[in-house]
C-alpha atoms as a PDB file:
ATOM      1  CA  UNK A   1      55.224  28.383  42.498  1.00  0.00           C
ATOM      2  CA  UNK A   2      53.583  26.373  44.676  1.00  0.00           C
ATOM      3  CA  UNK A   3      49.984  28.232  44.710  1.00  0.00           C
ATOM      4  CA  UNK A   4      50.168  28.114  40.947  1.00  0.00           C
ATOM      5  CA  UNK A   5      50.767  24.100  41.123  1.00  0.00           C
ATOM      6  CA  UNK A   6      47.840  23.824  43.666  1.00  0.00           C
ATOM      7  CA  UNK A   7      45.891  25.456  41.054  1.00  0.00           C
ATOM      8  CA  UNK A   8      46.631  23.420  38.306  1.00  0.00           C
ATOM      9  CA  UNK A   9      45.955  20.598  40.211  1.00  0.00           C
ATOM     10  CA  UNK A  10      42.490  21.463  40.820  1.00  0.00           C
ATOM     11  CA  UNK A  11      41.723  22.790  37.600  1.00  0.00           C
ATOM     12  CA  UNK A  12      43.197  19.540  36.114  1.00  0.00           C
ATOM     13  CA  UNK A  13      40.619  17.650  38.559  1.00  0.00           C
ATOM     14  CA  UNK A  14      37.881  19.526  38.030  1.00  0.00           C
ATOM     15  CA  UNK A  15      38.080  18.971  34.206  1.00  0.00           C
ATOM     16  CA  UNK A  16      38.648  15.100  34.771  1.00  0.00           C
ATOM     17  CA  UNK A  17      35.689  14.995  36.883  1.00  0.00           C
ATOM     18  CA  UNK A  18      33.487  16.945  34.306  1.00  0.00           C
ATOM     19  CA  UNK A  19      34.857  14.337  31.479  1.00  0.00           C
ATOM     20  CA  UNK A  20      34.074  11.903  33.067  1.00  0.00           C
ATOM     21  CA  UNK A  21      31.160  11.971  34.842  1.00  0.00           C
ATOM     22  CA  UNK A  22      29.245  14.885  34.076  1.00  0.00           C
ATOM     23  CA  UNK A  23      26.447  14.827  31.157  1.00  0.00           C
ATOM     24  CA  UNK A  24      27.086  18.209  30.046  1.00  0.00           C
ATOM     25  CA  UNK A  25      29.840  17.078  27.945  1.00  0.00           C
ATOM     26  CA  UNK A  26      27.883  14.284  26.308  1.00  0.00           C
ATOM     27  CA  UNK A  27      27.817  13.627  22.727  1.00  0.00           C
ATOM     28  CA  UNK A  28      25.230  15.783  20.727  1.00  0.00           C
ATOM     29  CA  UNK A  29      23.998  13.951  17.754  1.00  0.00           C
ATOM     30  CA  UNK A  30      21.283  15.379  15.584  1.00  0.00           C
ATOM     31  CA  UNK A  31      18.708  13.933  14.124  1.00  0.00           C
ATOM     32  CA  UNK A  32      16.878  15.283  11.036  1.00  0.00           C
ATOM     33  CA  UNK A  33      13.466  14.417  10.497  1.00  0.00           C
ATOM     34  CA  UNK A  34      11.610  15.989   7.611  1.00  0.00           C
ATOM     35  CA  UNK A  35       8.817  18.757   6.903  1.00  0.00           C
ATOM     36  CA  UNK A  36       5.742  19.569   9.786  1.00  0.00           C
ATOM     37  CA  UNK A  37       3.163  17.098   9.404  1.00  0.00           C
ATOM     38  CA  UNK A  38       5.052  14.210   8.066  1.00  0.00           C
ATOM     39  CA  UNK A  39       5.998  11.175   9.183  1.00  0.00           C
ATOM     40  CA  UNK A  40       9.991  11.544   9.244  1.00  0.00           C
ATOM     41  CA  UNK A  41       9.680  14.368  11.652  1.00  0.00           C
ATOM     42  CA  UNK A  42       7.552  11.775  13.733  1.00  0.00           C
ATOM     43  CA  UNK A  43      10.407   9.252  13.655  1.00  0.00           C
ATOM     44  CA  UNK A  44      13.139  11.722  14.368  1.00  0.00           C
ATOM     45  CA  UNK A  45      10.971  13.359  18.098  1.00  0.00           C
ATOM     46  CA  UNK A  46      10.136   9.712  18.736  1.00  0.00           C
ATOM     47  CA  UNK A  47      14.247   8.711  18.817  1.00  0.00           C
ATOM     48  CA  UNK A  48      14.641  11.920  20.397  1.00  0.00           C
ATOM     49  CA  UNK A  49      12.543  11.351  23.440  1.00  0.00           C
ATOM     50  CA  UNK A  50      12.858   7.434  23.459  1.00  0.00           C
ATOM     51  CA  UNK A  51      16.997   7.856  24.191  1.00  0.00           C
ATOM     52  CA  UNK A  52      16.308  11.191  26.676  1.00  0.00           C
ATOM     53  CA  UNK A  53      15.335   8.985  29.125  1.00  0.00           C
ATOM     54  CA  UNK A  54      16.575   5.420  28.155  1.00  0.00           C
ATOM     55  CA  UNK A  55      19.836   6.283  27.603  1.00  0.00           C
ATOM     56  CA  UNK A  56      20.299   8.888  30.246  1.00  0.00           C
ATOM     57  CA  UNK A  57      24.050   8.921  31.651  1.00  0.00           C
ATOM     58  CA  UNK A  58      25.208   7.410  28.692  1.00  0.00           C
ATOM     59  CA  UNK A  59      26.760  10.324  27.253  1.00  0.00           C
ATOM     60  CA  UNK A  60      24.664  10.204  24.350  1.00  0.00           C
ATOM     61  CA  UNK A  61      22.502  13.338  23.534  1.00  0.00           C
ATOM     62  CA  UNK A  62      19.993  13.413  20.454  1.00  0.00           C
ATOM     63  CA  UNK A  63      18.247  16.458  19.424  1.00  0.00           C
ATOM     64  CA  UNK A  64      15.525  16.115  16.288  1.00  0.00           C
ATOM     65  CA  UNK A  65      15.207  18.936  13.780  1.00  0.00           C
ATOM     66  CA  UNK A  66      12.916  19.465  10.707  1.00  0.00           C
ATOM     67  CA  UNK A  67      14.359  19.661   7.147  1.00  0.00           C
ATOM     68  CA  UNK A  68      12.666  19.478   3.956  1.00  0.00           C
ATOM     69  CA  UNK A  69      13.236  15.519   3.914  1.00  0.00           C
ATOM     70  CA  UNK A  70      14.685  12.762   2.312  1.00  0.00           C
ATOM     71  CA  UNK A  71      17.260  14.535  -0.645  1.00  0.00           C
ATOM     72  CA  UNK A  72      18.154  17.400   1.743  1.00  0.00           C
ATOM     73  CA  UNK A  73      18.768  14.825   4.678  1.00  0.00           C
ATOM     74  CA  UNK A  74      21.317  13.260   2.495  1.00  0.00           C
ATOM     75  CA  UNK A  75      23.198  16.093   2.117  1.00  0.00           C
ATOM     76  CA  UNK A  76      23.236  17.284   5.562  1.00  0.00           C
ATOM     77  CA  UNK A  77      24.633  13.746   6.294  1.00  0.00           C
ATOM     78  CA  UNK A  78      26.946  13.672   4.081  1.00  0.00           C
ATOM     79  CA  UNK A  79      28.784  17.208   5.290  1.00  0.00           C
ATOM     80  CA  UNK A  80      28.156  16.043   8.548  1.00  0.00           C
ATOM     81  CA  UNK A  81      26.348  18.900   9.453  1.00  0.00           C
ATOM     82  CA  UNK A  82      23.636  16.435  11.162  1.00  0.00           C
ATOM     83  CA  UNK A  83      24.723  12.812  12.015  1.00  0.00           C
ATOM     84  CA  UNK A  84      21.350  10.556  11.818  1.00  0.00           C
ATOM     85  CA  UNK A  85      18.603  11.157   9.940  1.00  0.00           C
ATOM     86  CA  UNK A  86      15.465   9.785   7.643  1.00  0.00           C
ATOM     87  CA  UNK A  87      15.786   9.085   4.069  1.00  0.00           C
ATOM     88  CA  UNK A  88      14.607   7.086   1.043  1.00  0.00           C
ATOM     89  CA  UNK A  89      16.124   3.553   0.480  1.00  0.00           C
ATOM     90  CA  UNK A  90      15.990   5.109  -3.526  1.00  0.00           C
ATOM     91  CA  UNK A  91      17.530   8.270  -3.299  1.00  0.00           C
ATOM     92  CA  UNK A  92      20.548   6.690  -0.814  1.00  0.00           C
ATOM     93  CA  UNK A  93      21.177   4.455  -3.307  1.00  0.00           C
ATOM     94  CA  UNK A  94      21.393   6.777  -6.183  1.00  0.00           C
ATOM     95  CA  UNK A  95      22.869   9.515  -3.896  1.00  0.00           C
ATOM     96  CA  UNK A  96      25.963   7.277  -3.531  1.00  0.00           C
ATOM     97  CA  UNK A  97      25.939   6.499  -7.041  1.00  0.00           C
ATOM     98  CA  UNK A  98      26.458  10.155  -8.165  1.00  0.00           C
ATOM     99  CA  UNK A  99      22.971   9.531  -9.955  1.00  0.00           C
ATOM    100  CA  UNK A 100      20.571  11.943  -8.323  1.00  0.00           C
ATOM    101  CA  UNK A 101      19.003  14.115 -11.137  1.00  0.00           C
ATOM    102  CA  UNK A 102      21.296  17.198 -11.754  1.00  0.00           C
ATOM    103  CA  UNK A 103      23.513  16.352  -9.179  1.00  0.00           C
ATOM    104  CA  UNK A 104      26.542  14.054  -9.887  1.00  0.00           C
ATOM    105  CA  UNK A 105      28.360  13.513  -6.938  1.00  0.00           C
ATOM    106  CA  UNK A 106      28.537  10.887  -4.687  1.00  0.00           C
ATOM    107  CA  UNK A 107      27.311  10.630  -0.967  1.00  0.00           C
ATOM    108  CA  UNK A 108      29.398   8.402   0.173  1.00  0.00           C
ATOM    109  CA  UNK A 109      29.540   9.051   3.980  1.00  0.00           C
ATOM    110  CA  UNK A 110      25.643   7.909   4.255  1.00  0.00           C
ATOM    111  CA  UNK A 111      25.104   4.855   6.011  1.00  0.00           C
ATOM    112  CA  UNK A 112      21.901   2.717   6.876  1.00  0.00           C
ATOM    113  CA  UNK A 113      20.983   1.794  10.353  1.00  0.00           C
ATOM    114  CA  UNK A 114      17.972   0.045   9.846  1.00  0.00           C
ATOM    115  CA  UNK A 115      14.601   0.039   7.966  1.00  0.00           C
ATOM    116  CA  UNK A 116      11.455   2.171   9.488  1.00  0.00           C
ATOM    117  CA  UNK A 117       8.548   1.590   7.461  1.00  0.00           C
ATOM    118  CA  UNK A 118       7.236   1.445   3.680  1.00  0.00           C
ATOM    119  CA  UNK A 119       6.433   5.037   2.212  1.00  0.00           C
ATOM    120  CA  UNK A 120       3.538   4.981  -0.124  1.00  0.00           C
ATOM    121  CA  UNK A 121       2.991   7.564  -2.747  1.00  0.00           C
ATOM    122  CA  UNK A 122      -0.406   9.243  -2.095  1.00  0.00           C
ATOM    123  CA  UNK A 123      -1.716  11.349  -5.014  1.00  0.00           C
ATOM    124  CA  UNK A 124      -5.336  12.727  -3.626  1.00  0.00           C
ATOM    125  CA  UNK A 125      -7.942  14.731  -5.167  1.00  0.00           C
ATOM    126  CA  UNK A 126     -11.689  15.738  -4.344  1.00  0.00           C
ATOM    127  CA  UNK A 127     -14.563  12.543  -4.977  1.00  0.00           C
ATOM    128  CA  UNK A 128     -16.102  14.615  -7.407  1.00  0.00           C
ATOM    129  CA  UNK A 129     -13.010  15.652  -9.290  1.00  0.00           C
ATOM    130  CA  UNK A 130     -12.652  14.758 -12.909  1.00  0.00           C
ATOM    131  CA  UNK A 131      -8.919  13.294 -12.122  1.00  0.00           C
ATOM    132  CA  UNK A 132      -9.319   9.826 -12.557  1.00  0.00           C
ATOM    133  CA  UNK A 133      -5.551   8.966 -13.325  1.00  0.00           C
ATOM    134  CA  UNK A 134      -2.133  10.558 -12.755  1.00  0.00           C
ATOM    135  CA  UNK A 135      -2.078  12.259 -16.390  1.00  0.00           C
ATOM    136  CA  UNK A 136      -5.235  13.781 -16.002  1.00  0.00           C
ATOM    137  CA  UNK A 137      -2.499  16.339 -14.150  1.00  0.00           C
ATOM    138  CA  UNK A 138      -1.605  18.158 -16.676  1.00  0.00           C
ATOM    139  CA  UNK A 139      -2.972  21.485 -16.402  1.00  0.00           C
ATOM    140  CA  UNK A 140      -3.764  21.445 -12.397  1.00  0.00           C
ATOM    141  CA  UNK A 141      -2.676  22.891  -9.669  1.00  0.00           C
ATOM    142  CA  UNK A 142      -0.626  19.726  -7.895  1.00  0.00           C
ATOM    143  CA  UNK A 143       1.716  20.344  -4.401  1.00  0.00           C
ATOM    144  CA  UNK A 144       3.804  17.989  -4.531  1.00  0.00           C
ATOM    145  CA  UNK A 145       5.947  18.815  -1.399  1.00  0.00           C
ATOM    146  CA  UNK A 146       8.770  20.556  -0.327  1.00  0.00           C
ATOM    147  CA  UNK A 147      11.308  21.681  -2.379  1.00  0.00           C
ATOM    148  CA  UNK A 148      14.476  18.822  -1.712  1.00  0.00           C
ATOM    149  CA  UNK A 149      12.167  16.685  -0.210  1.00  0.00           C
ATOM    150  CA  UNK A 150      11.910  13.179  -1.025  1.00  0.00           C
ATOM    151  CA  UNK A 151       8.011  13.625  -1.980  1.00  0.00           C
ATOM    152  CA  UNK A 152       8.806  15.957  -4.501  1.00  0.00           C
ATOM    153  CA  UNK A 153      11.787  14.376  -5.926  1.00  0.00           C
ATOM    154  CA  UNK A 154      10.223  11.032  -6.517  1.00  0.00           C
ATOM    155  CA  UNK A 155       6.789  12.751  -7.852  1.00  0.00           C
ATOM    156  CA  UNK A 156       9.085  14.515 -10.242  1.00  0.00           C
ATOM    157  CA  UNK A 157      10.477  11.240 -11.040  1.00  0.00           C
ATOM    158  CA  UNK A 158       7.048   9.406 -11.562  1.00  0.00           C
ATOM    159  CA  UNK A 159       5.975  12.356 -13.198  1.00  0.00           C
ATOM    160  CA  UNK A 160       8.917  12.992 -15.908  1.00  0.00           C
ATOM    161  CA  UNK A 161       8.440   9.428 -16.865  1.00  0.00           C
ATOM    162  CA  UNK A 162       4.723   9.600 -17.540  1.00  0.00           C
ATOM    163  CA  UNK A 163       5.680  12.761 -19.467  1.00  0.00           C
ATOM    164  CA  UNK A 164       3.378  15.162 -17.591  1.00  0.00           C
ATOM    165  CA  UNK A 165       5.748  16.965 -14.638  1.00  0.00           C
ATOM    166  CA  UNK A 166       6.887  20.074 -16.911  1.00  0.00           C
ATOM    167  CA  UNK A 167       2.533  20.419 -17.713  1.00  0.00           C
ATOM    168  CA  UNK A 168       1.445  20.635 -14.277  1.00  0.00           C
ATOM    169  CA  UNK A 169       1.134  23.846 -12.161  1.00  0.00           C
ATOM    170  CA  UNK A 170       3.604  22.487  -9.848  1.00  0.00           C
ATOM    171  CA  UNK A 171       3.725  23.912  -6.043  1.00  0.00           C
ATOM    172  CA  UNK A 172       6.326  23.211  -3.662  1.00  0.00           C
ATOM    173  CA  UNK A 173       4.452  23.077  -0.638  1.00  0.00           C
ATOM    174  CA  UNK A 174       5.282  20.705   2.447  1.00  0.00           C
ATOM    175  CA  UNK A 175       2.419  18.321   3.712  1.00  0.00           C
ATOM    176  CA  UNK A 176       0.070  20.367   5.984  1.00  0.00           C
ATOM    177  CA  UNK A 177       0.696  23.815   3.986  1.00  0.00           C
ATOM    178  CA  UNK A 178      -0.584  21.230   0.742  1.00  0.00           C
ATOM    179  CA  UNK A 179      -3.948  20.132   2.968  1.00  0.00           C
ATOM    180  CA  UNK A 180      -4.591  23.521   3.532  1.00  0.00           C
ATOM    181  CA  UNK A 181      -4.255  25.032   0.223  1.00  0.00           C
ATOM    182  CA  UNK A 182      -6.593  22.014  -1.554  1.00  0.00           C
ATOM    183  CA  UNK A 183      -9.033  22.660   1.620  1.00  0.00           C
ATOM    184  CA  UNK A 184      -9.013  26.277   0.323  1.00  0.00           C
ATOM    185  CA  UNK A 185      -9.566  25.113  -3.279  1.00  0.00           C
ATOM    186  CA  UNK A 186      -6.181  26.882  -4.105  1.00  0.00           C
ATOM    187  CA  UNK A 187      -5.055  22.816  -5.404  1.00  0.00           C
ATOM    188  CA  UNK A 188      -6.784  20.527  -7.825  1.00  0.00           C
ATOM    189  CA  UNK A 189      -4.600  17.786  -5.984  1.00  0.00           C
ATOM    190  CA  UNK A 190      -1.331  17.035  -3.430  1.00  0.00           C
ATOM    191  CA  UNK A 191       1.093  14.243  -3.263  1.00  0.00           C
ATOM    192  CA  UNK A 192       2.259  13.075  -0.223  1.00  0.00           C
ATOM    193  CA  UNK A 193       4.659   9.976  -0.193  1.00  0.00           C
ATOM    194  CA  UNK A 194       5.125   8.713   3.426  1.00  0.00           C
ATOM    195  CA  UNK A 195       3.698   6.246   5.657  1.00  0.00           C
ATOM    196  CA  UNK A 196      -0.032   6.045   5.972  1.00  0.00           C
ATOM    197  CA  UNK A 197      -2.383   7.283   7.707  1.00  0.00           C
ATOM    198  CA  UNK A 198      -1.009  10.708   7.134  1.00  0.00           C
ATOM    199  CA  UNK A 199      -1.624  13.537   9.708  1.00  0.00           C
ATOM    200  CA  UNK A 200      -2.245  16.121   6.287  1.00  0.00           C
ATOM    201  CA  UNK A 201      -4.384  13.745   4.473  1.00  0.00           C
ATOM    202  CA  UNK A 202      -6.819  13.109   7.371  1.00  0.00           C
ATOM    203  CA  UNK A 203      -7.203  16.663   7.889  1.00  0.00           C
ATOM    204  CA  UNK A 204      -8.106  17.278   4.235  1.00  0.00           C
ATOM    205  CA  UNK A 205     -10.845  14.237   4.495  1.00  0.00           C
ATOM    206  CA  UNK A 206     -12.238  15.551   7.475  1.00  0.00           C
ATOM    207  CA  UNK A 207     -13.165  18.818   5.472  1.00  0.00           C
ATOM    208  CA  UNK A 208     -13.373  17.772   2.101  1.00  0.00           C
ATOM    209  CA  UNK A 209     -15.033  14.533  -0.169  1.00  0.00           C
ATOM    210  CA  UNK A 210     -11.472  12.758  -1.091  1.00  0.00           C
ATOM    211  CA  UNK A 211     -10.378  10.017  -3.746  1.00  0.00           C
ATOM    212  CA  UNK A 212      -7.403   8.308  -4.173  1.00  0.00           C
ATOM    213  CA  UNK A 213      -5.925   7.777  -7.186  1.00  0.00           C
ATOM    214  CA  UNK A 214      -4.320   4.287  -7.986  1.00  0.00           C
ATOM    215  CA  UNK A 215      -0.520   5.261  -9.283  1.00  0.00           C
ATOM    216  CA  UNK A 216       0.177   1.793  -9.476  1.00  0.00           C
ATOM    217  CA  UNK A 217      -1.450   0.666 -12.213  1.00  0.00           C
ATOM    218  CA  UNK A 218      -0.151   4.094 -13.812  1.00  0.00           C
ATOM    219  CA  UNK A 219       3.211   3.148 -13.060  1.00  0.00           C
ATOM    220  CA  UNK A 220       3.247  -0.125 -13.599  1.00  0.00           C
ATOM    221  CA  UNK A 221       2.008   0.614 -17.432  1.00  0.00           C
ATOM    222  CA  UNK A 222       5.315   2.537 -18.345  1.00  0.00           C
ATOM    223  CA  UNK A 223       7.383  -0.242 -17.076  1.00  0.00           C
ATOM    224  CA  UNK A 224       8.720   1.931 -13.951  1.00  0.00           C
ATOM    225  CA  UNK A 225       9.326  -1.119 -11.750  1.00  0.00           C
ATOM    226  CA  UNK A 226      12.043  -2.740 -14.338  1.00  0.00           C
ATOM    227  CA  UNK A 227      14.292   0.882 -14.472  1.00  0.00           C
ATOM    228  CA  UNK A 228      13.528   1.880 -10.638  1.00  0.00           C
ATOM    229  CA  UNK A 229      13.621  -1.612  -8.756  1.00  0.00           C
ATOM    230  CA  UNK A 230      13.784  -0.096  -4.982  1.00  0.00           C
ATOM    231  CA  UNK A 231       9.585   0.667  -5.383  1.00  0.00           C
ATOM    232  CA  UNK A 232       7.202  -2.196  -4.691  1.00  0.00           C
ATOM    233  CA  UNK A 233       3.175  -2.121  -4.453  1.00  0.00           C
ATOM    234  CA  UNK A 234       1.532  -1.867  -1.333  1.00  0.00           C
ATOM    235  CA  UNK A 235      -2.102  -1.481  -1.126  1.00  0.00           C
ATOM    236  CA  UNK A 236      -3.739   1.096   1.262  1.00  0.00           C
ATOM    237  CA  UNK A 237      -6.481  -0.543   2.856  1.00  0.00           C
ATOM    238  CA  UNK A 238      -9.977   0.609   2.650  1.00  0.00           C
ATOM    239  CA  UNK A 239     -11.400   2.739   5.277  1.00  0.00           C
ATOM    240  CA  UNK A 240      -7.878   4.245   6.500  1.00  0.00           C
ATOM    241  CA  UNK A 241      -8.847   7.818   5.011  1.00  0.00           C
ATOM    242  CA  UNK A 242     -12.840   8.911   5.853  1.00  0.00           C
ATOM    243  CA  UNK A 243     -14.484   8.279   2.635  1.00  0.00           C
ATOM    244  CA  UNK A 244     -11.968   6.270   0.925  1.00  0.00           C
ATOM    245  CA  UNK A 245     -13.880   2.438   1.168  1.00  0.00           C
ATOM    246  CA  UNK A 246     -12.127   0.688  -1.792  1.00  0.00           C
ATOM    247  CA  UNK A 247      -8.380  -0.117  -1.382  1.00  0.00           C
ATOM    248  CA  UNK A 248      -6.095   1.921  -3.355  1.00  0.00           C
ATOM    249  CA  UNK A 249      -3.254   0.346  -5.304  1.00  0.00           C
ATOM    250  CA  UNK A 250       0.140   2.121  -4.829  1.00  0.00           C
ATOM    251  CA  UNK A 251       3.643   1.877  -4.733  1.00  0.00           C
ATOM    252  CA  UNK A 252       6.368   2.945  -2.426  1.00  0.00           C
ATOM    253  CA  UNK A 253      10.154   3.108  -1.346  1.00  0.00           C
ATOM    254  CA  UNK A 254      11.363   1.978   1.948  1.00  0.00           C
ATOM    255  CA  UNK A 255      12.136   4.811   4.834  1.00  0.00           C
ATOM    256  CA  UNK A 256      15.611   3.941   6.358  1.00  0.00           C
ATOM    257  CA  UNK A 257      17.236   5.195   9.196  1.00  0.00           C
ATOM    258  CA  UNK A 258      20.291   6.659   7.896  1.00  0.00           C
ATOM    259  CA  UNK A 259      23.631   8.178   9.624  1.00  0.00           C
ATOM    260  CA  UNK A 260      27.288   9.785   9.183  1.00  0.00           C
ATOM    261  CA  UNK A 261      30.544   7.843  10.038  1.00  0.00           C
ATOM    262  CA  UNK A 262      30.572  10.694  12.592  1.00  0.00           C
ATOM    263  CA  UNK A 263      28.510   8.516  14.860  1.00  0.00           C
ATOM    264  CA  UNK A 264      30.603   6.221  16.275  1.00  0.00           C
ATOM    265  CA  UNK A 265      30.327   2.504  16.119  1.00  0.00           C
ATOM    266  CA  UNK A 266      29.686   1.950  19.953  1.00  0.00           C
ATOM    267  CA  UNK A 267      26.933   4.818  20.138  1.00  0.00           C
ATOM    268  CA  UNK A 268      25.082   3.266  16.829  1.00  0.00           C
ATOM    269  CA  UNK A 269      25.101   0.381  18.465  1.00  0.00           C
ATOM    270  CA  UNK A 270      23.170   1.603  21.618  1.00  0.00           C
ATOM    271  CA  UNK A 271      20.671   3.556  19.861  1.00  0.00           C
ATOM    272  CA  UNK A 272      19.568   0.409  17.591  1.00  0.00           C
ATOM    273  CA  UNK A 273      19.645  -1.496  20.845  1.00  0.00           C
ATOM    274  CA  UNK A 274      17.132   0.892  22.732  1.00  0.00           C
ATOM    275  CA  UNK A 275      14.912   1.277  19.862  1.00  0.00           C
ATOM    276  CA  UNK A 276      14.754  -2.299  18.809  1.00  0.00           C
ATOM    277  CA  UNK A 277      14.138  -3.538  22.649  1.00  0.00           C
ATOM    278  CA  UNK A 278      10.623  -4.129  23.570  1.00  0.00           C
ATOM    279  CA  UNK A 279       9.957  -0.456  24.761  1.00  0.00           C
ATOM    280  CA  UNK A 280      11.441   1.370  22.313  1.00  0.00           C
ATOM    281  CA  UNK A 281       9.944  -0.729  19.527  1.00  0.00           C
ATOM    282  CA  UNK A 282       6.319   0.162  21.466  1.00  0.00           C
ATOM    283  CA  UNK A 283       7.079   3.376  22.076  1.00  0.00           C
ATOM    284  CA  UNK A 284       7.814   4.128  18.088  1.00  0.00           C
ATOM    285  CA  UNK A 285       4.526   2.076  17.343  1.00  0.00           C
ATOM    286  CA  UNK A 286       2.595   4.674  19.912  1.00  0.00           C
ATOM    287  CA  UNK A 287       4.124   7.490  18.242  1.00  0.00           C
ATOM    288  CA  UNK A 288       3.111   6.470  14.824  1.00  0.00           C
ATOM    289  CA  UNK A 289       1.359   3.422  13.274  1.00  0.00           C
ATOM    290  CA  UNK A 290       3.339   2.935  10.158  1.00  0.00           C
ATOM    291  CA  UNK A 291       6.211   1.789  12.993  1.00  0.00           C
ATOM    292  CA  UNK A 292       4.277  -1.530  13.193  1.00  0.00           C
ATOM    293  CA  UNK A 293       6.394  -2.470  10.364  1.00  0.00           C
ATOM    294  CA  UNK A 294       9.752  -2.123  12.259  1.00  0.00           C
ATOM    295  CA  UNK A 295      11.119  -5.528  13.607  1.00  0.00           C
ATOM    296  CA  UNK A 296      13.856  -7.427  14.284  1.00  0.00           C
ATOM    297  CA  UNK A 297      13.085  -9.787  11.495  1.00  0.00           C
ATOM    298  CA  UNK A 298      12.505  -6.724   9.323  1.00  0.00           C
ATOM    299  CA  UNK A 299      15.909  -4.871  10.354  1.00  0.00           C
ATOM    300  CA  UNK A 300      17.767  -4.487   7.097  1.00  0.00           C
ATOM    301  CA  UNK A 301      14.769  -4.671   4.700  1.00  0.00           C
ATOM    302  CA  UNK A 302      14.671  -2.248   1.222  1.00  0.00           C
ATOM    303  CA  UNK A 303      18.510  -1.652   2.290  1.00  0.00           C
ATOM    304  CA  UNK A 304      20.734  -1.755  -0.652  1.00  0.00           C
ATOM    305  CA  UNK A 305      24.070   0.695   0.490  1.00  0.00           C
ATOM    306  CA  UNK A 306      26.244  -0.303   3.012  1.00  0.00           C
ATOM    307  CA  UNK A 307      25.211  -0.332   6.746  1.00  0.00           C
ATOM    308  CA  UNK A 308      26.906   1.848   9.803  1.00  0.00           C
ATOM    309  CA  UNK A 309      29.871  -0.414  11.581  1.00  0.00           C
ATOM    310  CA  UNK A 310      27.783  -0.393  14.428  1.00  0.00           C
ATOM    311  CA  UNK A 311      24.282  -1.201  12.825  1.00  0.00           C
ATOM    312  CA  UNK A 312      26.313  -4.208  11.434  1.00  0.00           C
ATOM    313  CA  UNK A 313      26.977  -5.449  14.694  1.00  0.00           C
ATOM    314  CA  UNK A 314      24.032  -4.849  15.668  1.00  0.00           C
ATOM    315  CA  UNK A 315      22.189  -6.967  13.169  1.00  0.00           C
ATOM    316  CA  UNK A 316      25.044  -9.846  12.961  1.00  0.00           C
ATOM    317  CA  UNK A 317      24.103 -10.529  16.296  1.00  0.00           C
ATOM    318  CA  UNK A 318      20.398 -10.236  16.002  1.00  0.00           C
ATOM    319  CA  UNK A 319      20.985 -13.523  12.915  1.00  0.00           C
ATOM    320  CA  UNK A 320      19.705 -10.983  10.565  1.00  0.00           C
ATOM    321  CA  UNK A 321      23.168 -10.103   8.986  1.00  0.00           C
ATOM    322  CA  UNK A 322      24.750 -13.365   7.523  1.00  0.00           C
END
């Protein structure tokens, strides 16, 4: 009796110990980024190995993964089956609206953190191409990213409302598989719609004469901006593609950090807190350039779905949150 109470006791201690102290019962939380070559997956490594070190001890544990981006991020939040993510400001909002296309439920347990950067929509073709404007299209071969991705859902968006996306050879390609194929002359054109410069589009300039095509004016001509209010224009400054010297006109959706209720309020909290301190917010801008446009001043912008419990208290105490 009493040997079996001695080992109790030190099974019981050992397990405290481990609870308490050791790391390898942290929290795991992961984090899913988006295809190769794009910028979410960028975002989601750069959290990853910001918090390794920063918040080692903590009990906090983030691994990145790919995915195929912003729609498919949504739904993995939503089931829980990852816990933070990247996603489109647009297809949140009409995710938890039960109003993305040919899907009417609602994705309710998605929850903003904070806003990452604009995402332009970049529609490139060859110099000497005879696309000069979106509905010149019809008839080509077009990737326009990954199938679930948030590229290809809002070029099927931009595309069904000029009329054009059921007469264009359509290929569901992610962002460097794209660059390759209209290297290869296997595409007339690719879309990419992320934050500039793009890994996949500087590749393709480097071994082929590119263009730009201005989708703003496009868009702006079919009244898109009244029915879809979340996209705004941004201009992509001369000179950031090799080749491109005029500015292109675009327009884009804001890239949010996005999580599950399954992160709890205290551990949302920390993670905003490392990224947003002086380091982190350097080490996301080293990582990528587009993360020049995170800030505090800047923390909830393009967000309009409610925001984690603990990115709320975050940003309450930052003055952002009124």
């Amino acid at each position: 009796m009493k040997k079996r109470l001695v080992f109790l006791c030190v099974v019981m201690t050992a397990m405290a110990l481990c609870l308490g102290g050791s790391t390898a019962f942290a929290k795991m939380y992961k984090f899913s980024g988006g295809p190769s070559g794009g910028t979410f997956q960028y975002y989601a490594s750069a959290i990853t190995s910001l918090t390794k070190d920063s918040l080692k001890g903590s009990g906090i544990k983030v691994l990145a993964s790919s995915s195929g981006g912003s729609i498919e991020n949504i739904r993995l939040i939503n089931a829980n089956r990852a816990q933070m993510a990247v996603a489109y400001s647009g297809h949140v909002f009409q995710a938890r609206n039960g109003k993305l296309k040919n899907d009417d439920r609602k994705y309710e347990n998605v929850l903003a953190m904070c806003y990452f950067y604009g995402a332009p929509a970049q529609l490139v073709v060859r110099a000497n191409s005879d696309i000069k404007k979106t509905t010149d299209l019809q008839g080509k071969r077009v990737g326009v990213g990954n199938a679930g991705s948030g590229a290809a859902a809002n070029c099927e968006l931009f595309f069904t409302e000029l009329g054009i996306w059921e007469n264009v050879d359509r290929r569901f390609q992610g962002y460097r598989a794209a660059a390759d194929a209209f290297k290869n002359k296997q595409l007339d054109a690719f879309w990419v719609f992320v934050g500039y410069p793009n890994a996949s589009v500087i590749e393709a300039a480097l071994q082929t004469d590119i263009r730009l095509i201005d989708v703003y004016k496009d868009a702006e001509e079919i009244g898109m901006f009244k029915k879809y209010p979340y996209f705004s224009k941004v201009v992509i400054p001369a000179g950031t593609y090799k080749g491109v010297d005029e500015p292109t006109n675009t327009f884009q959706d804001s890239s949010l950090w996005v999580a599950s209720p399954s992160l709890t309020e205290e551990d949302a909290y920390k993670l905003l807190s490392t990224v947003f301190s002086d380091e982190g917010l350097k080490f996301m801008v080293e990582t990528h350039k587009s993360a020049k446009a995170m800030s505090i001043e800047n923390g909830i912008k393009g967000i309009i779905t409610p925001l984690h419990p603990g990115a709320e208290k975050f940003w309450r105490e930052k003055g952002v949150l009124k």
